[in-house]
N, C-alpha and C. Protein backbone atom coordinates (compact mmCIF):
# COMPACT_ATOMS: atom_id res chain seq x y z
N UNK A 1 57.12 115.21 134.71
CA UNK A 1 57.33 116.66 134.71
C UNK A 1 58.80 117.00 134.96
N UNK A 2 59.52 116.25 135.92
CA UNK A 2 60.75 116.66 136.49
C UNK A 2 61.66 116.74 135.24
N UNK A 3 61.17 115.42 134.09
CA UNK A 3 62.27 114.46 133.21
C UNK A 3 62.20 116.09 132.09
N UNK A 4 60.83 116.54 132.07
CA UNK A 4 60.69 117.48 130.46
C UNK A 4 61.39 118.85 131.12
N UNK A 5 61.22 119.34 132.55
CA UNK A 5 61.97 120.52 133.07
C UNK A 5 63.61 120.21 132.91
N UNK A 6 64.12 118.97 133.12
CA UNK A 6 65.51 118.62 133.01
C UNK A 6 65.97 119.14 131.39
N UNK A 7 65.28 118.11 130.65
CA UNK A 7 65.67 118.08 129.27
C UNK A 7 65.19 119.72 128.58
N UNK A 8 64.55 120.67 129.28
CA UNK A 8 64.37 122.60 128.55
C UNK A 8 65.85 123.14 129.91
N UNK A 9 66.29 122.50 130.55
CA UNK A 9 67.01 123.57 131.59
C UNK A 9 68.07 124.05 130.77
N UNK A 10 68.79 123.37 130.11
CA UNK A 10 69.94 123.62 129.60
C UNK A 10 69.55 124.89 128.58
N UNK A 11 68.63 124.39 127.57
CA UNK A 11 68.41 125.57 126.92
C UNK A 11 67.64 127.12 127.28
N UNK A 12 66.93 126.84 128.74
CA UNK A 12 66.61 128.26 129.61
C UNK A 12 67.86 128.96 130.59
N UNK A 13 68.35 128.03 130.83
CA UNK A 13 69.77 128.89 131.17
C UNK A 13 70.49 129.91 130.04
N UNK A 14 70.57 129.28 129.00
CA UNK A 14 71.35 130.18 128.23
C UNK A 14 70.45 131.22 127.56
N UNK A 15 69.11 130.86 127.58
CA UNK A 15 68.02 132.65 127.03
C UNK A 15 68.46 133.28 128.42
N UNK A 16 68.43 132.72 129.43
CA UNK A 16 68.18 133.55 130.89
C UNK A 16 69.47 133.92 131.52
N UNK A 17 71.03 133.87 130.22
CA UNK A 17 71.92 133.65 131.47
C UNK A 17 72.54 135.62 131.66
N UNK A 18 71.98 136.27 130.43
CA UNK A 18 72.40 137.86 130.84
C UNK A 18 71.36 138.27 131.74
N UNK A 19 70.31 137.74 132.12
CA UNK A 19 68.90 138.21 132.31
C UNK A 19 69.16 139.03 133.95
N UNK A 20 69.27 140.47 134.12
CA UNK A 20 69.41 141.00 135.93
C UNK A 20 68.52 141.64 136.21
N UNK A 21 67.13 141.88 135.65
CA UNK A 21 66.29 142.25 135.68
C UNK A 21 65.47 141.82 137.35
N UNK A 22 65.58 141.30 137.72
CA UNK A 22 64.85 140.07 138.79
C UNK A 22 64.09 139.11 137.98
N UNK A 23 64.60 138.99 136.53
CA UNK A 23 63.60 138.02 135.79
C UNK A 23 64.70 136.74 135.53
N UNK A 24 65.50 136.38 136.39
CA UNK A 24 66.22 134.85 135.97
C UNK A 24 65.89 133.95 136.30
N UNK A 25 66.70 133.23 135.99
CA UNK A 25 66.45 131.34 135.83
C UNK A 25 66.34 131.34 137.20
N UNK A 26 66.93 132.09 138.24
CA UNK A 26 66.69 131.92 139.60
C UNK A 26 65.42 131.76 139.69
N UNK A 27 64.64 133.21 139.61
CA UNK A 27 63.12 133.35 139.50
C UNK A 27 62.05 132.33 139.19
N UNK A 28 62.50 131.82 137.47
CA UNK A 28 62.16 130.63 137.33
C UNK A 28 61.97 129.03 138.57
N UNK A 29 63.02 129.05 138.79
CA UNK A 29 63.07 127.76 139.74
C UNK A 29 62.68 128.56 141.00
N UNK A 30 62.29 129.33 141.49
CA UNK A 30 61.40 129.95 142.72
C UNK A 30 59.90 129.67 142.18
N UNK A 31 59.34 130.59 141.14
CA UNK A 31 58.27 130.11 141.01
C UNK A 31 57.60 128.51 140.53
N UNK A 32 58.55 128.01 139.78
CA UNK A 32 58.27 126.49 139.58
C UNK A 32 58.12 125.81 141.03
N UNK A 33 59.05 126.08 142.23
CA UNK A 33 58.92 125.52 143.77
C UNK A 33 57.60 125.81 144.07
N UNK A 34 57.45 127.33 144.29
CA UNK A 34 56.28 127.85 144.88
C UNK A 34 54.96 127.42 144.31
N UNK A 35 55.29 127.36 142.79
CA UNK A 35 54.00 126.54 142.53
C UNK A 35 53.47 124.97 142.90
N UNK A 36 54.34 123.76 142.30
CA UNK A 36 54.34 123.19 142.88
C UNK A 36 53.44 122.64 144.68
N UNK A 37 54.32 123.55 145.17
CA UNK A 37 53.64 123.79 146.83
C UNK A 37 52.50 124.10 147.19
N UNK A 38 51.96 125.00 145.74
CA UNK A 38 50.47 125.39 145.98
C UNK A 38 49.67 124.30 145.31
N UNK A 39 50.30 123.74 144.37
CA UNK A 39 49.80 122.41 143.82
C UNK A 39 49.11 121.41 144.47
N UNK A 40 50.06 121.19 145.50
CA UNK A 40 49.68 119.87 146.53
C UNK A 40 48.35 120.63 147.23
N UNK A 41 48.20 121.22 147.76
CA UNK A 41 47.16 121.81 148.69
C UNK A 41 45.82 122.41 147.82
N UNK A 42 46.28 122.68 146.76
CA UNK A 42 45.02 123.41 146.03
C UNK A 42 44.58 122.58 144.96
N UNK A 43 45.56 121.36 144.29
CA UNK A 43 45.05 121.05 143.27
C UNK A 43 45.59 121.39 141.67
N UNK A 44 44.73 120.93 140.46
CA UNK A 44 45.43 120.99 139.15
C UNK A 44 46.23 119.78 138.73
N UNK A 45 46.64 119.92 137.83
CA UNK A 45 47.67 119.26 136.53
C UNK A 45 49.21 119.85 137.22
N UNK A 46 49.55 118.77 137.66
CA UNK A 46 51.04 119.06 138.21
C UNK A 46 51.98 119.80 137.38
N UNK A 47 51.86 118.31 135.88
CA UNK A 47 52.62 119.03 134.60
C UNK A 47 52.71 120.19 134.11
N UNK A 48 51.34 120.59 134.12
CA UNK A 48 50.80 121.68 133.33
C UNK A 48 51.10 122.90 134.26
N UNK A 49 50.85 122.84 135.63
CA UNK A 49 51.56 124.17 136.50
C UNK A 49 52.93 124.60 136.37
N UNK A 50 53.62 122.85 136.20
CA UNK A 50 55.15 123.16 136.53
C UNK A 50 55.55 123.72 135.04
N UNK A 51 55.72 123.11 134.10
CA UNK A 51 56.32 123.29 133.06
C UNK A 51 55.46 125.11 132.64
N UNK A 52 54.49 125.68 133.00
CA UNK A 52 53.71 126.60 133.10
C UNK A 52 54.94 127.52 133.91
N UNK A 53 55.08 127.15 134.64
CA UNK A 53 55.87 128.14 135.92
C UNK A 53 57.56 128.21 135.52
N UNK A 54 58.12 127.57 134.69
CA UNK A 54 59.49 127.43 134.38
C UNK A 54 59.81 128.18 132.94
N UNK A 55 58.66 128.03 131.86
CA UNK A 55 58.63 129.13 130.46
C UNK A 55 58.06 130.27 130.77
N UNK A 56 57.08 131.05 132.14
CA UNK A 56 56.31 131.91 131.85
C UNK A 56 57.23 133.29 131.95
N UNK A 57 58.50 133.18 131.54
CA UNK A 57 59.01 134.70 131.36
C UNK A 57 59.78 134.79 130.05
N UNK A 58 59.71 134.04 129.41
CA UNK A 58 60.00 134.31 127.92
C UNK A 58 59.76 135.50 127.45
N UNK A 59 58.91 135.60 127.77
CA UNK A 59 58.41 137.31 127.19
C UNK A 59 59.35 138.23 127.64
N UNK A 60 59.93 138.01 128.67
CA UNK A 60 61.00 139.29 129.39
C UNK A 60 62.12 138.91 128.28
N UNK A 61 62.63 137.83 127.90
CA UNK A 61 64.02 137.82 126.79
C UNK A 61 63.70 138.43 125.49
N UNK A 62 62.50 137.85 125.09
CA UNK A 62 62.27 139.39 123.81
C UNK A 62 61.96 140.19 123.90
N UNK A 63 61.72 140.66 124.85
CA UNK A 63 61.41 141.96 125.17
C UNK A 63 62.98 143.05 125.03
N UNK A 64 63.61 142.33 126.23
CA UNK A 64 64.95 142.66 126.29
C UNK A 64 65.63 142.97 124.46
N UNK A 65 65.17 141.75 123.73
CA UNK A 65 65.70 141.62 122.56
C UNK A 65 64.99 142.36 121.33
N UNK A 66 64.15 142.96 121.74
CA UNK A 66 63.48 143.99 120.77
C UNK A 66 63.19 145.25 121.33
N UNK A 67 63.51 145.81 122.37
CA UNK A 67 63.69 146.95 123.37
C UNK A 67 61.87 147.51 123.51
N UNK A 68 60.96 146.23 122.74
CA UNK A 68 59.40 146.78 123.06
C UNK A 68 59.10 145.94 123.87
N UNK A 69 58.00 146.50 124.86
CA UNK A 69 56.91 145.58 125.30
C UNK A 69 57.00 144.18 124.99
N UNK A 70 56.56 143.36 125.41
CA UNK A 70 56.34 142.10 125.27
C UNK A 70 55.46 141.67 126.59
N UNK A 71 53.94 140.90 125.50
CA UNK A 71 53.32 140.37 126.81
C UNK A 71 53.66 139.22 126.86
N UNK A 72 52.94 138.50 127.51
CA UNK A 72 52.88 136.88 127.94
C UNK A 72 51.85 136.12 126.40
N UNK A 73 50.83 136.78 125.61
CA UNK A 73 50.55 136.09 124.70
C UNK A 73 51.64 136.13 123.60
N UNK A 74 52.58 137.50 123.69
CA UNK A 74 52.91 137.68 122.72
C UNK A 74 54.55 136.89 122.27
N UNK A 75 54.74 135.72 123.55
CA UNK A 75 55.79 135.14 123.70
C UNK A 75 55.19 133.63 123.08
N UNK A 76 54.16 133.44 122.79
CA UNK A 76 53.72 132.07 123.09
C UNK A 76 54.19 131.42 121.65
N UNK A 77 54.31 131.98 120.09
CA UNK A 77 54.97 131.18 119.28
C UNK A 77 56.53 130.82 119.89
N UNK A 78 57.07 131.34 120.33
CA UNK A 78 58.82 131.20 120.96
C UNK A 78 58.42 129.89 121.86
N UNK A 79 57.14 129.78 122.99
CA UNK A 79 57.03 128.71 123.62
C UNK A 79 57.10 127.66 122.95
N UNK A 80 55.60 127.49 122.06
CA UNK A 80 55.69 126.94 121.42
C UNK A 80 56.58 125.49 120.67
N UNK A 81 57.61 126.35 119.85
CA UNK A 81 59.06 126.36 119.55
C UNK A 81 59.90 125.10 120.56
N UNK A 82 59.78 125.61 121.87
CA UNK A 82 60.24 125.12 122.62
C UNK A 82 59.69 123.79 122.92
N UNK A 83 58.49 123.59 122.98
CA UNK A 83 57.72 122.67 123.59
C UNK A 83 57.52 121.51 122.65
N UNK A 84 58.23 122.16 121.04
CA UNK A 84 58.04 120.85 120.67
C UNK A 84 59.12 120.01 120.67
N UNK A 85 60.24 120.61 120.83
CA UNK A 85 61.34 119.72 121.70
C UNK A 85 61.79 118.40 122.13
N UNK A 86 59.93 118.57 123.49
CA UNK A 86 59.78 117.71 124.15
C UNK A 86 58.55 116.68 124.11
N UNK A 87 58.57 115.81 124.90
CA UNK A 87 57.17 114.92 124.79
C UNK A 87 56.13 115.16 125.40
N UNK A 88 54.94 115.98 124.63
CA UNK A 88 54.11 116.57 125.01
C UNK A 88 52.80 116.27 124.01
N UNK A 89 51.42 115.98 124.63
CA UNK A 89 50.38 115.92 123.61
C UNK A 89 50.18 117.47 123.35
N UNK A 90 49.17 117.57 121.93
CA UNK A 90 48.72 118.69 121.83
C UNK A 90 47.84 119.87 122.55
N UNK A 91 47.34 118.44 123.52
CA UNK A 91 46.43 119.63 124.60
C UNK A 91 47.55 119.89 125.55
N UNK A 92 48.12 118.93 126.24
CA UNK A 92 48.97 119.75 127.05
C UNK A 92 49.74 120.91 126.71
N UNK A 93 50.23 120.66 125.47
CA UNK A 93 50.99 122.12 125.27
C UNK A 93 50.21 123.06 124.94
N UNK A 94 49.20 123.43 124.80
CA UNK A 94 48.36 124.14 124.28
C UNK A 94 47.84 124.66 125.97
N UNK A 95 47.15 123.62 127.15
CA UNK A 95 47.20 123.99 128.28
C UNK A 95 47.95 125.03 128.83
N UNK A 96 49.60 124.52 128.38
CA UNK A 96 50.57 125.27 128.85
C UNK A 96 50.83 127.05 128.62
N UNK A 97 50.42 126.88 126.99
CA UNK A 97 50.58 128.46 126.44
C UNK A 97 49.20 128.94 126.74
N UNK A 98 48.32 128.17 127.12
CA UNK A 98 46.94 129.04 127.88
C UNK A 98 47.57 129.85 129.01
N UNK A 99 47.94 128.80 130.27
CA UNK A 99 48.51 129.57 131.72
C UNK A 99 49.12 130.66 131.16
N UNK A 100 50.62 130.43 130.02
CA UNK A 100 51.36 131.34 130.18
C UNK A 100 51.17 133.10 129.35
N UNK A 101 50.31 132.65 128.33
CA UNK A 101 48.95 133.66 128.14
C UNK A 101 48.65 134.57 129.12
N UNK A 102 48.03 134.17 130.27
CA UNK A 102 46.87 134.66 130.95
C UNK A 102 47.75 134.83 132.31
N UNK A 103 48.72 134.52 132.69
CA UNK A 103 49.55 134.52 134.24
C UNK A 103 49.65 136.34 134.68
N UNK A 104 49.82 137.37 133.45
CA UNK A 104 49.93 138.40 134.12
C UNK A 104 48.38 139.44 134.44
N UNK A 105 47.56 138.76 135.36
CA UNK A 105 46.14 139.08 135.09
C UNK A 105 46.15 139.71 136.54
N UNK A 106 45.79 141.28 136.47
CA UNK A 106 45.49 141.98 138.41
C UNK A 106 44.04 142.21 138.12
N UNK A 107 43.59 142.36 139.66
CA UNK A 107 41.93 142.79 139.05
C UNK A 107 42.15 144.13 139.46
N UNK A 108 43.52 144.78 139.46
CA UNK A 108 43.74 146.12 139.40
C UNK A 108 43.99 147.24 138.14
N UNK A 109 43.89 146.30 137.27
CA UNK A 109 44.59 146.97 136.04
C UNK A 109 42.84 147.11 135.27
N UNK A 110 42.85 147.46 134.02
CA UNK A 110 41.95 148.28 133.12
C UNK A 110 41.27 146.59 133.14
N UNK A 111 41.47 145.14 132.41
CA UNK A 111 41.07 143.88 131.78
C UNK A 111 40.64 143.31 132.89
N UNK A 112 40.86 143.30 134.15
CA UNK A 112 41.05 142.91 135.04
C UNK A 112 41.62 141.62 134.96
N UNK A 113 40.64 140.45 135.66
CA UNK A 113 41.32 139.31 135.66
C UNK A 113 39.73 138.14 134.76
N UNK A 114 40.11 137.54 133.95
CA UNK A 114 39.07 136.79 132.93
C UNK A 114 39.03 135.69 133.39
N UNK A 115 40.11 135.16 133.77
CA UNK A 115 40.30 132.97 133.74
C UNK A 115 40.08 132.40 135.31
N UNK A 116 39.86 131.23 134.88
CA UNK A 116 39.38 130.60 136.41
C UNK A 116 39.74 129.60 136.50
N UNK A 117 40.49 128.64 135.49
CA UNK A 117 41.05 127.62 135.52
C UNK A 117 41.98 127.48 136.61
N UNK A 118 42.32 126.04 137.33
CA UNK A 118 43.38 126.43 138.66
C UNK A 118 44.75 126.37 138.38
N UNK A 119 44.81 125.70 137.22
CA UNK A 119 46.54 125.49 136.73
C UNK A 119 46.83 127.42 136.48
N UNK A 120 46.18 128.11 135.64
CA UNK A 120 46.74 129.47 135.29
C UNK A 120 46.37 130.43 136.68
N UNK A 121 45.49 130.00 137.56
CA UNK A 121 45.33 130.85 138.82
C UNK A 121 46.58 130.42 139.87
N UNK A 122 47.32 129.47 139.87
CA UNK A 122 48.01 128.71 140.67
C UNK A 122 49.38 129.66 140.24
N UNK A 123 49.68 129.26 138.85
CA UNK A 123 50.70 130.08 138.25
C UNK A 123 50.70 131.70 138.65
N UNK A 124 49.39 132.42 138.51
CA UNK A 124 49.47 134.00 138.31
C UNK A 124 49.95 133.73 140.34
N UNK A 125 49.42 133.13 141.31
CA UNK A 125 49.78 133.53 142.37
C UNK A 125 51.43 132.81 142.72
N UNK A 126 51.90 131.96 142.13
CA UNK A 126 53.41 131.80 142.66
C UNK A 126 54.06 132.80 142.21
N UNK A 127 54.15 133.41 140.35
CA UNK A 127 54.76 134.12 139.95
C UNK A 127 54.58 135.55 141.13
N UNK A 128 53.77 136.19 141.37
CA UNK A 128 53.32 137.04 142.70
C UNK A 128 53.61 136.94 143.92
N UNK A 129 53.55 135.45 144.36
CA UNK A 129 54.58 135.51 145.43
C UNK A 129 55.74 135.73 145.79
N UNK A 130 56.81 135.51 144.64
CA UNK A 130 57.96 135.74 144.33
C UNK A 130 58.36 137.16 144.32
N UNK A 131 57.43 138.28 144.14
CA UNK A 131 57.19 139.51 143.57
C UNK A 131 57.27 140.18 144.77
N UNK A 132 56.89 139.68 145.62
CA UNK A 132 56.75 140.15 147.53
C UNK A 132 57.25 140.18 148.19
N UNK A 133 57.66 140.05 149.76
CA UNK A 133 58.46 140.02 150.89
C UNK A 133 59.63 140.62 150.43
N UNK A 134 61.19 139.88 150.92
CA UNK A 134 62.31 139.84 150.68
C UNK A 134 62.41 139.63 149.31
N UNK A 135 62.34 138.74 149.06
CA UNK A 135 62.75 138.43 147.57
C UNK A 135 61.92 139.49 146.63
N UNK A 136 60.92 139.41 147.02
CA UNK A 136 60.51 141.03 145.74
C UNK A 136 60.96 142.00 146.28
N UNK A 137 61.33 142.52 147.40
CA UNK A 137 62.11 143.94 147.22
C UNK A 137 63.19 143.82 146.84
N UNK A 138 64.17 142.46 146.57
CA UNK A 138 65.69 142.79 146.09
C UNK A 138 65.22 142.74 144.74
N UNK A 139 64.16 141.82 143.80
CA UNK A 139 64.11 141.62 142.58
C UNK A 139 63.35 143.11 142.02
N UNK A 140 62.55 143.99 143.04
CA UNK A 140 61.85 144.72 142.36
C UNK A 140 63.25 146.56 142.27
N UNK A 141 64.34 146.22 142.97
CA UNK A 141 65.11 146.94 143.11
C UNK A 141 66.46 147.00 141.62
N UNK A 142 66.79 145.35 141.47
CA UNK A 142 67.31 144.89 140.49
C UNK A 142 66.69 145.69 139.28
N UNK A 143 64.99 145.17 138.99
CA UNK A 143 64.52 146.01 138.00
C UNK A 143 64.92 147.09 137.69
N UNK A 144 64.61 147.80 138.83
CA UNK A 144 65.03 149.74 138.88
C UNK A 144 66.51 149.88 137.72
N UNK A 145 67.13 149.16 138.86
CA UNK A 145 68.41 149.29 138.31
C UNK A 145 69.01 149.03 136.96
N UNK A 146 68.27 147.84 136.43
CA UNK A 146 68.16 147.37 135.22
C UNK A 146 67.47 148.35 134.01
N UNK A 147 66.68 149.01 134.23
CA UNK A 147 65.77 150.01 133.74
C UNK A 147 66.19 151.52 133.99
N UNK A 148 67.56 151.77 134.80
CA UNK A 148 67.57 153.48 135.22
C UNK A 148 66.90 154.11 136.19
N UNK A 149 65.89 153.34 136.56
CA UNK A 149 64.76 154.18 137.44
C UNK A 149 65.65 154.44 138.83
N UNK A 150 65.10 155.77 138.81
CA UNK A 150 65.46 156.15 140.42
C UNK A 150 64.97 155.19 141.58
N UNK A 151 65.10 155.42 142.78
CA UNK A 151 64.75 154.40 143.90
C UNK A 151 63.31 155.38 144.16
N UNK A 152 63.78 155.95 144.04
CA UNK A 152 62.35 157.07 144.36
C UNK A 152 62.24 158.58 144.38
N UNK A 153 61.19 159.01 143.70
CA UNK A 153 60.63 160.55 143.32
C UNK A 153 59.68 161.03 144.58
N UNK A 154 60.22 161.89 145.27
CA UNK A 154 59.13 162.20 146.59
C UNK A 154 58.08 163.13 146.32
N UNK A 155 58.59 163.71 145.03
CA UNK A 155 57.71 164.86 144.03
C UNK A 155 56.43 164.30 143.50
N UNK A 156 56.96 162.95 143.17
CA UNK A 156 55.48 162.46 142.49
C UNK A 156 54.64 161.56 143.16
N UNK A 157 53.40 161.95 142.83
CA UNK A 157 52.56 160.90 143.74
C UNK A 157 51.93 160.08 143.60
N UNK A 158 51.34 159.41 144.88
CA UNK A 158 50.86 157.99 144.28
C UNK A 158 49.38 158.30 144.22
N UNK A 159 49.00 158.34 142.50
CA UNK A 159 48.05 158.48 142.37
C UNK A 159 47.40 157.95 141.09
N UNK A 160 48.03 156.73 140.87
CA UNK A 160 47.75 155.98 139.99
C UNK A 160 46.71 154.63 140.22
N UNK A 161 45.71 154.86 139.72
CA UNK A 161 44.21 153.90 140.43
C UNK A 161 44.40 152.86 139.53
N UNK A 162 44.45 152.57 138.17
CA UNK A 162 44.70 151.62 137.68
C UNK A 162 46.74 151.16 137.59
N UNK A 163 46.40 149.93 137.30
CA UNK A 163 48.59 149.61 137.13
C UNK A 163 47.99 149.26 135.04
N UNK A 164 49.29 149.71 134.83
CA UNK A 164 49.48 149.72 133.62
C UNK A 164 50.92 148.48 132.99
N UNK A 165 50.74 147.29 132.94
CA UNK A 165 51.82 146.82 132.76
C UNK A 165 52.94 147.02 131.89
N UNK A 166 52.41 147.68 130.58
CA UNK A 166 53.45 147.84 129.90
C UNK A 166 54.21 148.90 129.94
N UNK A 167 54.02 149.98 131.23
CA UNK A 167 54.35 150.55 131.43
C UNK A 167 55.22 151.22 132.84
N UNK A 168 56.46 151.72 133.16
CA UNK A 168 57.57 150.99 134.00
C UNK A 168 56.80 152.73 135.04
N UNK A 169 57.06 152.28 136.30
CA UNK A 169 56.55 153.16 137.38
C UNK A 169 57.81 154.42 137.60
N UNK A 170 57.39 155.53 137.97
CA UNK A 170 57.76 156.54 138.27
C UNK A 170 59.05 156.58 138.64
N UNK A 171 59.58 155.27 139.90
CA UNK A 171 60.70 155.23 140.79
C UNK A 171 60.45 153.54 141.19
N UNK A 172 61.54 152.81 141.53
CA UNK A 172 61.17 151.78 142.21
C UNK A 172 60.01 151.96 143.41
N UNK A 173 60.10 152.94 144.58
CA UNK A 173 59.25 152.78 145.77
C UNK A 173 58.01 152.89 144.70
N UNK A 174 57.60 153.51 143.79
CA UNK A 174 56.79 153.95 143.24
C UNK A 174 55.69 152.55 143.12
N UNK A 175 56.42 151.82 142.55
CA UNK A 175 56.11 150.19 141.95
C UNK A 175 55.68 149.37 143.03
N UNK A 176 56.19 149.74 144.19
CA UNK A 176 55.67 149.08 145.68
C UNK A 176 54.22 149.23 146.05
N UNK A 177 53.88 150.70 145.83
CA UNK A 177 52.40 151.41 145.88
C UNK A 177 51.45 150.98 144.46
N UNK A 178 52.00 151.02 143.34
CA UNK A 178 51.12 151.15 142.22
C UNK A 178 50.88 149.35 141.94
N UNK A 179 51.91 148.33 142.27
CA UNK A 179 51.42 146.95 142.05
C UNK A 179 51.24 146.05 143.38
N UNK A 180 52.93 146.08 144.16
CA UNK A 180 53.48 144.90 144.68
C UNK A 180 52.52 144.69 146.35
N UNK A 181 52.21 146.29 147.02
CA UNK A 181 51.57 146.09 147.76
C UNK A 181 49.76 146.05 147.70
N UNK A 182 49.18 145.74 145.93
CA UNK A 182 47.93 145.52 146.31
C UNK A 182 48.12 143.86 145.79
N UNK A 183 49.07 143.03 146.16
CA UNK A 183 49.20 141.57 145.20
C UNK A 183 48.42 140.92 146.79
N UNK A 184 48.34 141.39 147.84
CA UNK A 184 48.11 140.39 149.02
C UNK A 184 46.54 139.79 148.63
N UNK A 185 45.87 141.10 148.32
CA UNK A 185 44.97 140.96 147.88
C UNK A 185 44.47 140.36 146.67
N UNK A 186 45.42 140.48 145.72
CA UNK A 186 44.83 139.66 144.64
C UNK A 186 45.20 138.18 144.12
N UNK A 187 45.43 137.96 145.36
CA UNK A 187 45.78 135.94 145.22
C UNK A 187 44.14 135.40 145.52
N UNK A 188 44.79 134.62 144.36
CA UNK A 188 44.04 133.24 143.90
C UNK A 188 43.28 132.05 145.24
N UNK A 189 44.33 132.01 145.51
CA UNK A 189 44.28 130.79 146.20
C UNK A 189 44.10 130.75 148.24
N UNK A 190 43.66 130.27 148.77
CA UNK A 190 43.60 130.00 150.12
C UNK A 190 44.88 129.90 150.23
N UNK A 191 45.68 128.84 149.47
CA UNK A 191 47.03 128.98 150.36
C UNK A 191 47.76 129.92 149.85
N UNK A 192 48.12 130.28 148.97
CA UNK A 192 49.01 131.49 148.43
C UNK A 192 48.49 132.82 149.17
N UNK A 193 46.71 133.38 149.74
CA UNK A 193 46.42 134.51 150.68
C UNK A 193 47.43 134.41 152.14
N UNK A 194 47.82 132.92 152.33
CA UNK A 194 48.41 132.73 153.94
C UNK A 194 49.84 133.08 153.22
N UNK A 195 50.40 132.37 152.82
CA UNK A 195 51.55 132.54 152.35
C UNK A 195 52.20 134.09 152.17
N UNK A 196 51.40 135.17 151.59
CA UNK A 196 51.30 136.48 150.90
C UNK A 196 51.35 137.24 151.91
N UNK A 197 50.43 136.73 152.98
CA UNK A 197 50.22 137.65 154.31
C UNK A 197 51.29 138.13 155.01
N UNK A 198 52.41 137.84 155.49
CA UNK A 198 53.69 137.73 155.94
C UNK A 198 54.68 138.65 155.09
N UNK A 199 54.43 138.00 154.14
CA UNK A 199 55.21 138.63 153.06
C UNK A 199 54.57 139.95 153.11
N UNK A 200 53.76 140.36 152.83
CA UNK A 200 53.48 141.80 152.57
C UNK A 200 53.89 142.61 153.89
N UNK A 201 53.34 142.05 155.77
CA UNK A 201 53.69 142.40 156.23
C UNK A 201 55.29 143.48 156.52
N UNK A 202 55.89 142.38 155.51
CA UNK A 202 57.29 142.31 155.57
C UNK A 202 57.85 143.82 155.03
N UNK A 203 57.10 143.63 153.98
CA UNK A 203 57.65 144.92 152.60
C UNK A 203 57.19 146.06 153.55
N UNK A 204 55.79 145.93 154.11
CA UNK A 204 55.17 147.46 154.69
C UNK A 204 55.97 147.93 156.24
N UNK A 205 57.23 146.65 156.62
CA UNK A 205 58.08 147.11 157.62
C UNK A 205 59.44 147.89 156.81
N UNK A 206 59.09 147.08 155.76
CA UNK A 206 60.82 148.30 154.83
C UNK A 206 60.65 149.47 154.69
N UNK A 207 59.27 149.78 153.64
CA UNK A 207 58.75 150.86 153.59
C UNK A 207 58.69 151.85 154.64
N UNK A 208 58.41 151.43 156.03
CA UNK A 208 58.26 152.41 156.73
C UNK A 208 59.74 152.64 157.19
N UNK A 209 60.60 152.10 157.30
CA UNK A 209 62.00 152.27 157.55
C UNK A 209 62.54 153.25 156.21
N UNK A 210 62.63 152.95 154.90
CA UNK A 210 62.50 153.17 153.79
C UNK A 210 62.76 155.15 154.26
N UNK A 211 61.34 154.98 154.20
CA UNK A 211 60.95 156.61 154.00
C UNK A 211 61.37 157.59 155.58
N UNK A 212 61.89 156.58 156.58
CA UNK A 212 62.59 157.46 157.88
C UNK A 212 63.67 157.56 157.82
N UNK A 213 64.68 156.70 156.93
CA UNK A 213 66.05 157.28 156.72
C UNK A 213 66.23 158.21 155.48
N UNK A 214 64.69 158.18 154.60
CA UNK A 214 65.01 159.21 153.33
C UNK A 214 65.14 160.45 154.24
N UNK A 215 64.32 160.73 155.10
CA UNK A 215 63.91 161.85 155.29
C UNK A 215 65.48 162.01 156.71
N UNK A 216 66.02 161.21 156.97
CA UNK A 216 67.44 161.27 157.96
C UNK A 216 66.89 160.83 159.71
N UNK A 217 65.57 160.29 159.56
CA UNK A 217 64.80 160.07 160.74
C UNK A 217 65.68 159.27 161.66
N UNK A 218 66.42 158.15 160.93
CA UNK A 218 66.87 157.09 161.59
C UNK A 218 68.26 156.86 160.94
């Protein structure tokens, strides 16, 4: 796994090297760690998580590069592409564009969540972990910024019951309420729920700081 992530780095650096979205190669090698970590304890195809966890944002570079939407199936010929590169059987790569398919799955949204396999449940919760604590409020702020969005609309409310992915939230705080703080809950895994726990803690101490200096409290 290490030898086929070595021999794609060179060429994911350079799709990922304008990328300020909170979607970079950084990101990448966070969730490839984090997965990994959940690997050992939970189980799966090492290969198939890691190399899973290092392509699954392709979709954000064409996206960027065609100014539409882009899901996670709709990146998978570009994977593809990539994967034949390297030395890979046909099921594994085919494994691979399954996870990276299916990684953006909430049981909050309209589809909810379909797959049960542990390699693509392993993946949807590292990519999510990353999304949380510290590191998701600077990456979910980056977004904003990347996108125009205000930090936050105090006018509008949170009253959005389903999340809509292809579609960008009101204000950054907005995105805190409508995805990042129901993710504690929607992990996969025993260890990624412990892991998540903290982390969320974390965000719901910003937030409340957050909204006492909007208002000049503090």
């Amino acid at each position: 796994m290490e030898k086929i992530i070595s021999q794609l780095e060179n060429k994911i650096k350079k799709l990922f090297h304008k990328e300020s979205s909170g979607h970079s190669i950084y990101h990448l090698k966070r969730v490839l760690n984090i997965a990994l970590e959940l690997q050992k304890k939970e189980g799966g195809d090492r290969l198939i998580i890691g190399i899973s966890a290092f392509l699954h944002d392709i979709h954000r570079i064409i996206q960027k590069e065609t100014g539409q939407f882009c899901s996670g199936k709709d990146s998978l010929p570009r994977i593809r592409e990539i994967l034949n590169e390297v030395e890979l059987s046909l099921e594994q790569k085919n494994k691979i564009l399954h996870c990276i398919e299916f990684h953006e799955e909430y049981d909050f949204t309209k589809n909810g969540q379909t797959v049960d396999d542990i390699e693509t449940l392993i993946l949807q919760d590292a990519d999510n972990l990353d999304a949380i604590g510290a590191i998701g409020i600077g990456r979910t702020f980056s977004f904003g910024g990347a996108h125009g969005l205000p930090m936050w609309k105090d006018e509008k409310p949170f009253d959005q019951k389903l999340y809509d992915i292809s579609k960008n939230d009101p204000s950054t705080i907005h995105h805190f309420y409508n995805k990042l703080l129901k993710l504690e809950n929607n992990m996969n895994t025993k260890t990624a729920r412990k892991m998540a726990h903290q982390r969320h803690k974390f965000m719901k101490k910003f937030l409340k700081q957050f909204f006492a200096e909007w208002k000049g409290k503090k």
